[in-house]
Protein backbone atom coordinates (compact mmCIF):
# COMPACT_ATOMS: atom_id res chain seq x y z
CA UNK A 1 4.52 -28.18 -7.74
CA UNK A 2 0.65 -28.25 -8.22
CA UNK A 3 -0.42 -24.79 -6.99
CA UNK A 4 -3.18 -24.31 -4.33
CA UNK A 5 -6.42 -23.26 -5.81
CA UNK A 6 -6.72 -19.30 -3.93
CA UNK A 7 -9.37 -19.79 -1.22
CA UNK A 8 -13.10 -17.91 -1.64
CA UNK A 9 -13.19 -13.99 -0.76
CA UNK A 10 -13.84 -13.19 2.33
CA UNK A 11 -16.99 -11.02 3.36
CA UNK A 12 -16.54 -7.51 5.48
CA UNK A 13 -17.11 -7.42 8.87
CA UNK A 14 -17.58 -3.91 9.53
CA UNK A 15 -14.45 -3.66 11.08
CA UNK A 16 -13.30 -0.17 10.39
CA UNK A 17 -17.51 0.90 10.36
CA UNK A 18 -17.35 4.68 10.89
CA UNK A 19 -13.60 5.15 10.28
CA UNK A 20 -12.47 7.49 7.08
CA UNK A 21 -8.96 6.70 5.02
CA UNK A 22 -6.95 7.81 2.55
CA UNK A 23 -4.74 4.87 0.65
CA UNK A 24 -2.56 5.90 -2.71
CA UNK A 25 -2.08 4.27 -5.77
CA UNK A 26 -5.36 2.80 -5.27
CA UNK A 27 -6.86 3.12 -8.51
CA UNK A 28 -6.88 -0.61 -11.06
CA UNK A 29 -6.71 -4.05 -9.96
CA UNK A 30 -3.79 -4.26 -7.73
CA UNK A 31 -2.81 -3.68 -4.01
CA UNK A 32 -4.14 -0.65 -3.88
CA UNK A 33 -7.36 -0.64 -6.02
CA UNK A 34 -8.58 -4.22 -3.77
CA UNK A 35 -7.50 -2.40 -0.40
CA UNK A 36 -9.96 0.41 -1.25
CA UNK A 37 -12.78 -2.30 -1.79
CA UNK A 38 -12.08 -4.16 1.10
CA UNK A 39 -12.31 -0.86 3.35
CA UNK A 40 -15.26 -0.04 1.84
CA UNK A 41 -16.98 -3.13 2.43
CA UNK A 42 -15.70 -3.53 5.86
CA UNK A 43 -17.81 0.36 6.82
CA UNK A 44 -15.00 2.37 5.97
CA UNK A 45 -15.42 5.67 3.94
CA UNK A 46 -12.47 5.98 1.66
CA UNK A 47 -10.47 8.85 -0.22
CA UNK A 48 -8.80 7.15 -3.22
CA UNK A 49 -5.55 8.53 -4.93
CA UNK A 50 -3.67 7.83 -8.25
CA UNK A 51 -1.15 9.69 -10.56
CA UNK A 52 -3.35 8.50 -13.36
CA UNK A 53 -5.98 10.85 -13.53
CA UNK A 54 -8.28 8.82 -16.00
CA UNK A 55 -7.85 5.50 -14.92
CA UNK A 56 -8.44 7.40 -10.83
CA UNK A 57 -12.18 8.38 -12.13
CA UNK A 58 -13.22 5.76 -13.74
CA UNK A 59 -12.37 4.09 -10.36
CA UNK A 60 -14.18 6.22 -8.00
CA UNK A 61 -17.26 6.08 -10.51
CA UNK A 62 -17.32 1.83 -10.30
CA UNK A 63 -16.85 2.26 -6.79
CA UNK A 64 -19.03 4.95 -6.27
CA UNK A 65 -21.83 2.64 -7.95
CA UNK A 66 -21.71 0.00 -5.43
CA UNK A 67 -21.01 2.37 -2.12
CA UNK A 68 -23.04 5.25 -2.18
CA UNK A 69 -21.76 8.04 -0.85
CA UNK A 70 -18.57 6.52 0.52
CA UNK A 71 -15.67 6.92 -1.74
CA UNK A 72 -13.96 10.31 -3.28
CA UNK A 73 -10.88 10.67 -5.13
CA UNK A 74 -8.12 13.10 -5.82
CA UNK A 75 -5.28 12.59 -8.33
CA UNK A 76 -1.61 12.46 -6.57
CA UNK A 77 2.04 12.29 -7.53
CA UNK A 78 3.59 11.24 -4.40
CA UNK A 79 6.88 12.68 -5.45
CA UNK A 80 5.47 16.20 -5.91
CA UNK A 81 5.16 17.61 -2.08
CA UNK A 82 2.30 20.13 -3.53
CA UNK A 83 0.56 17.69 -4.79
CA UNK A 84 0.61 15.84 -1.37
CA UNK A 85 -0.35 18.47 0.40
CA UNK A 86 -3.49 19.33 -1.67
CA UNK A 87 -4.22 15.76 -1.03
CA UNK A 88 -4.78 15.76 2.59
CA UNK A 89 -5.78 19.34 2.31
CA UNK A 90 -8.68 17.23 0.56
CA UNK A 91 -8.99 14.45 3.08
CA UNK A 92 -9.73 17.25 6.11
CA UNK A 93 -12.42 18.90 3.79
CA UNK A 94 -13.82 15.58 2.60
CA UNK A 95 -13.63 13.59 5.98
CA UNK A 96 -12.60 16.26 8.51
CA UNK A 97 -11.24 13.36 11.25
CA UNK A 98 -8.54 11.16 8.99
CA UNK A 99 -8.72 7.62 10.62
CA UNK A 100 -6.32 5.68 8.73
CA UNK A 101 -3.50 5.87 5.60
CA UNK A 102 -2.50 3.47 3.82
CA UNK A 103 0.81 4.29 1.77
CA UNK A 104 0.48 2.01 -1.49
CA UNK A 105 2.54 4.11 -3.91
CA UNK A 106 5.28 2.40 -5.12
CA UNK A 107 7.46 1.99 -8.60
CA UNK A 108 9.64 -1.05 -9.81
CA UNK A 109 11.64 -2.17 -12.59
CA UNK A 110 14.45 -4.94 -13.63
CA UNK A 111 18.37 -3.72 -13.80
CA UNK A 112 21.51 -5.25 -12.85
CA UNK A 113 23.40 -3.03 -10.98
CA UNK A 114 26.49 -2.32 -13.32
CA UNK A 115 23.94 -1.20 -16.30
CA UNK A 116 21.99 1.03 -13.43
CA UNK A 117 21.43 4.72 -14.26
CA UNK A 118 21.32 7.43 -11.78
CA UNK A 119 17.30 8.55 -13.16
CA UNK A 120 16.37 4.13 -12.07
CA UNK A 121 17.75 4.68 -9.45
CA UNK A 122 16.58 7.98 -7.95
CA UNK A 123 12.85 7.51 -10.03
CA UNK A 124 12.43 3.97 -7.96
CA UNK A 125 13.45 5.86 -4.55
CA UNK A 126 11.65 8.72 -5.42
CA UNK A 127 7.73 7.20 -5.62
CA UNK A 128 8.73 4.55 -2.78
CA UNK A 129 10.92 5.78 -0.14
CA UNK A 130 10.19 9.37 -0.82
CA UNK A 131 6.52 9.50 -1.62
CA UNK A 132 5.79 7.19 1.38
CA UNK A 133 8.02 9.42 3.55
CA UNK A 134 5.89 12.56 2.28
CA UNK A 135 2.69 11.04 2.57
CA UNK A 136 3.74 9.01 6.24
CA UNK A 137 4.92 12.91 7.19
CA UNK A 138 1.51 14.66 6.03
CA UNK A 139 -0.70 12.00 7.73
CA UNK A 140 1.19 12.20 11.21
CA UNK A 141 0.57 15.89 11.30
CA UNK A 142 -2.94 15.65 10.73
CA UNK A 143 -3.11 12.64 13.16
CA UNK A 144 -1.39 14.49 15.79
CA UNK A 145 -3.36 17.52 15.92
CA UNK A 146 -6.98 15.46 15.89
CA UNK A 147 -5.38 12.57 18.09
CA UNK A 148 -4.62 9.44 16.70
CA UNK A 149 -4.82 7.02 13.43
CA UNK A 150 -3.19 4.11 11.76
CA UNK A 151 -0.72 4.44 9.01
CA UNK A 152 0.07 0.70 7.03
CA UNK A 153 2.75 1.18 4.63
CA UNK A 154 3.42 -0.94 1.67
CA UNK A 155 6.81 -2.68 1.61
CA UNK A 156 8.23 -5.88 0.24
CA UNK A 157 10.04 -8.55 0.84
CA UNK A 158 12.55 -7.79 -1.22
CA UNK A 159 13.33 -5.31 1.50
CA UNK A 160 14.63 -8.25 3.46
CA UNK A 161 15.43 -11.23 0.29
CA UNK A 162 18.03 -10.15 -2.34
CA UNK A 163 16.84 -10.73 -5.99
CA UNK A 164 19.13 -9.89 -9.03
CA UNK A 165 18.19 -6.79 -10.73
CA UNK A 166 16.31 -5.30 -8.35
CA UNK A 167 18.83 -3.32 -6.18
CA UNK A 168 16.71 -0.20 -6.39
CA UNK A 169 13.59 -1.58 -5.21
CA UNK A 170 15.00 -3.57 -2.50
CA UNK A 171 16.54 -0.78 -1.22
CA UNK A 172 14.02 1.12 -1.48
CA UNK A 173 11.46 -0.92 0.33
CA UNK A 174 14.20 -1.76 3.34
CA UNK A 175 14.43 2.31 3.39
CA UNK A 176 10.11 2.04 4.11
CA UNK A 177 10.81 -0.81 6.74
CA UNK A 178 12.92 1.58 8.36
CA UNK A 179 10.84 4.30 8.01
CA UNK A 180 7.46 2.67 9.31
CA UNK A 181 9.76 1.69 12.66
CA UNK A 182 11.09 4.84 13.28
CA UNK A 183 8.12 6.99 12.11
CA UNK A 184 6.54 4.30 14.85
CA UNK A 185 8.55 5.43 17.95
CA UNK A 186 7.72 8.89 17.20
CA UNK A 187 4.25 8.75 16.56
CA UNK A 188 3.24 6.89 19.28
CA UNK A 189 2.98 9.68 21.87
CA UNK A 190 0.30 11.16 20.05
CA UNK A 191 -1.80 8.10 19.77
CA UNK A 192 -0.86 6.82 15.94
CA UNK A 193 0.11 3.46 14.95
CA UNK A 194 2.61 2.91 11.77
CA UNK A 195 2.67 -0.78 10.58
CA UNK A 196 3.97 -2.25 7.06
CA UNK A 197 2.65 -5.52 5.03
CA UNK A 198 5.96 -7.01 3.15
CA UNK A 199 3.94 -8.79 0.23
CA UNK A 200 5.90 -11.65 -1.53
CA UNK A 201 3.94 -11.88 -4.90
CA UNK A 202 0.48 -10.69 -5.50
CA UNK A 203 -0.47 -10.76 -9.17
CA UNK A 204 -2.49 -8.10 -10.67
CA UNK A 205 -2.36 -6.66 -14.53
CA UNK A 206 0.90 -3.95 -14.29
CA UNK A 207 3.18 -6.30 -12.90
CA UNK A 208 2.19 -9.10 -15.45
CA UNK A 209 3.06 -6.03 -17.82
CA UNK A 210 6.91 -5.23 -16.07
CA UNK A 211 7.82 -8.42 -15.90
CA UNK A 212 9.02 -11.65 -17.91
CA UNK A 213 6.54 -14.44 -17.82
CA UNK A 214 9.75 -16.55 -17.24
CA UNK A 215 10.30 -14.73 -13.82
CA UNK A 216 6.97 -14.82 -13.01
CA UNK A 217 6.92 -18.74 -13.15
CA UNK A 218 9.74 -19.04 -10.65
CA UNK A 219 8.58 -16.43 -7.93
CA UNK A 220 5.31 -18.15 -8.33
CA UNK A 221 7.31 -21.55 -7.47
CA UNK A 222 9.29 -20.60 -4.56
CA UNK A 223 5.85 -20.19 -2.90
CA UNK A 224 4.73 -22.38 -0.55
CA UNK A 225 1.37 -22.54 -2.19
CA UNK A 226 2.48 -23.14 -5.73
CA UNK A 227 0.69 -19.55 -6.74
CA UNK A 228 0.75 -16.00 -6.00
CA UNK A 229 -1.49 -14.03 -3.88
CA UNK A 230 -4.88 -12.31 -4.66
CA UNK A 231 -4.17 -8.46 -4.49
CA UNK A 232 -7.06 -8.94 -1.85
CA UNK A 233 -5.05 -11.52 0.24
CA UNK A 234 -2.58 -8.78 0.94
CA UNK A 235 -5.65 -6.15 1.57
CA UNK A 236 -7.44 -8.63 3.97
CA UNK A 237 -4.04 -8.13 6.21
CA UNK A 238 -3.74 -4.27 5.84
CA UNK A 239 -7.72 -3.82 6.88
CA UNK A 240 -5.82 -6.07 9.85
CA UNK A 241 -3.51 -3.34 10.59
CA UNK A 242 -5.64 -0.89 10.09
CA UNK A 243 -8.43 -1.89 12.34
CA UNK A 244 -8.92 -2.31 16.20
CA UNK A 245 -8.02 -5.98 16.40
CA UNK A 246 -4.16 -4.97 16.04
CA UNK A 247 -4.04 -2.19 18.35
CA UNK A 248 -1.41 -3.37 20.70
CA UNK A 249 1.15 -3.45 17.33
CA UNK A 250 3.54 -0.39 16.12
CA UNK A 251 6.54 -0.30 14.12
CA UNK A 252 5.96 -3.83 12.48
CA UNK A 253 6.64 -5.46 9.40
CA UNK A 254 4.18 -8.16 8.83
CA UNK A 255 5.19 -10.68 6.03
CA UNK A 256 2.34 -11.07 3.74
CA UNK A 257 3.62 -14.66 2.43
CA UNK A 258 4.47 -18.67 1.80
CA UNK A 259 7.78 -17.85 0.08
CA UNK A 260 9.96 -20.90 1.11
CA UNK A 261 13.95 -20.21 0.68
């Protein structure tokens, strides 16, 4: 299959003009890192976290250089609670009024089951389920005391799809399906919305590092388009979630993808 050239970036809009957010793993060129810029350009002021300290500043200070005044940063393990807590302990100082979260952190890898260890396993679960469960829990405590916000998680859809060798991430990512419904529910007597994007493939630099060239080629052709997605593609939909025009929709799962079976 020819693949479909990727279309031309969109401009902001100013949809979430005025709103503050915090979104993790957002520092390099993937998911993360392109959700920042889009909420930036679309009037947002943003709070940027990483566990990679160095590569987390030089971030803030390329961002920082084309918005002014509208983008911070504190390093974050997701899987160390303290360090989650200082986090949004950050957010209320920097922002007072937390708008939105987006939950980006996330950790893969290739292993067939019967040559799993225990650390793959409970290291994938631990920065994917966990840290999103830690950082979902923070934000709805802050929400619900200054009422209301969005949380967008980031899931997968491997979470629905199996794929060989990647029991621990699929699992994983069903466990943040499950936890953006039911984290939904709850939250939505104090005014705060939890969605989820399920990306199919959205190429960026790490995962052309993690995985074979070989598997890359046939994820890339079970897409409908013949490529993979722009790391921005998938932002474009979480500044969806995140902003006003969705504001009838909790506890979703919104496929982010032209993955044919």
């Amino acid at each position: 299959m020819t693949g479909v050239e990727s279309p031309a970036y969109e401009p902001g809009h100013g949809l979430l003009k005025g709103r503050t957010a915090v979104i993790t793993a957002a520092a390099g060129a993937g998911i993360g890192g392109a959700t920042a810029r889009r909420f930036l350009e679309e009037g947002a002021r943003v709070l940027i976290s990483d566990a990679h300290p160095r590569r987390l500043k030089e971030h803030e200070a390329g961002l920082g250089r084309e918005f002014p005044g509208a983008v911070a940063a504190v390093p974050c393990d997701v899987t160390d609670e303290a360090q989650v807590r200082a986090l949004f302990e950050a957010a209320a100082r920097e922002h007072g009024k937390l708008d939105i979260v987006v939950n980006n952190a996330g950790l893969g890898g290739t292993s067939d089951l019967v040559d799993m260890t225990d650390e793959q396993w409970s290291r994938v679960l631990d920065v994917t389920l966990n840290g999103t469960f830690r950082c979902t829990r923070a934000a709805l405590r802050a929400m619900r005391d200054t009422g209301g916000g969005v949380i967008v998680n980031n899931a997968s859809v491997a979470g629905w799809r199996a794929q060989a060798g990647q029991a621990h991430y699929a699992a994983a990512k069903a466990g943040v399906m499950a936890l953006t419904r039911c984290a939904a529910i709850e939250a939505a007597a104090y005014g705060v919305r939890v969605n989820a994007v399920a990306p199919s493939l959205a190429m960026h630099p790490h995962l052309a590092k993690v995985t074979s060239a070989e598997l890359l080629q046939e994820l890339t052709e079970r897409e409908a388009f013949g490529r993979y997605a722009e790391p921005w593609e998938v932002a474009n939909v979480i500044v969806f979630l995140a902003s006003g025009y969705s504001s009838y929709m909790t506890g979703e799962v919104v496929a982010v993808s032209s993955q044919h079976p």
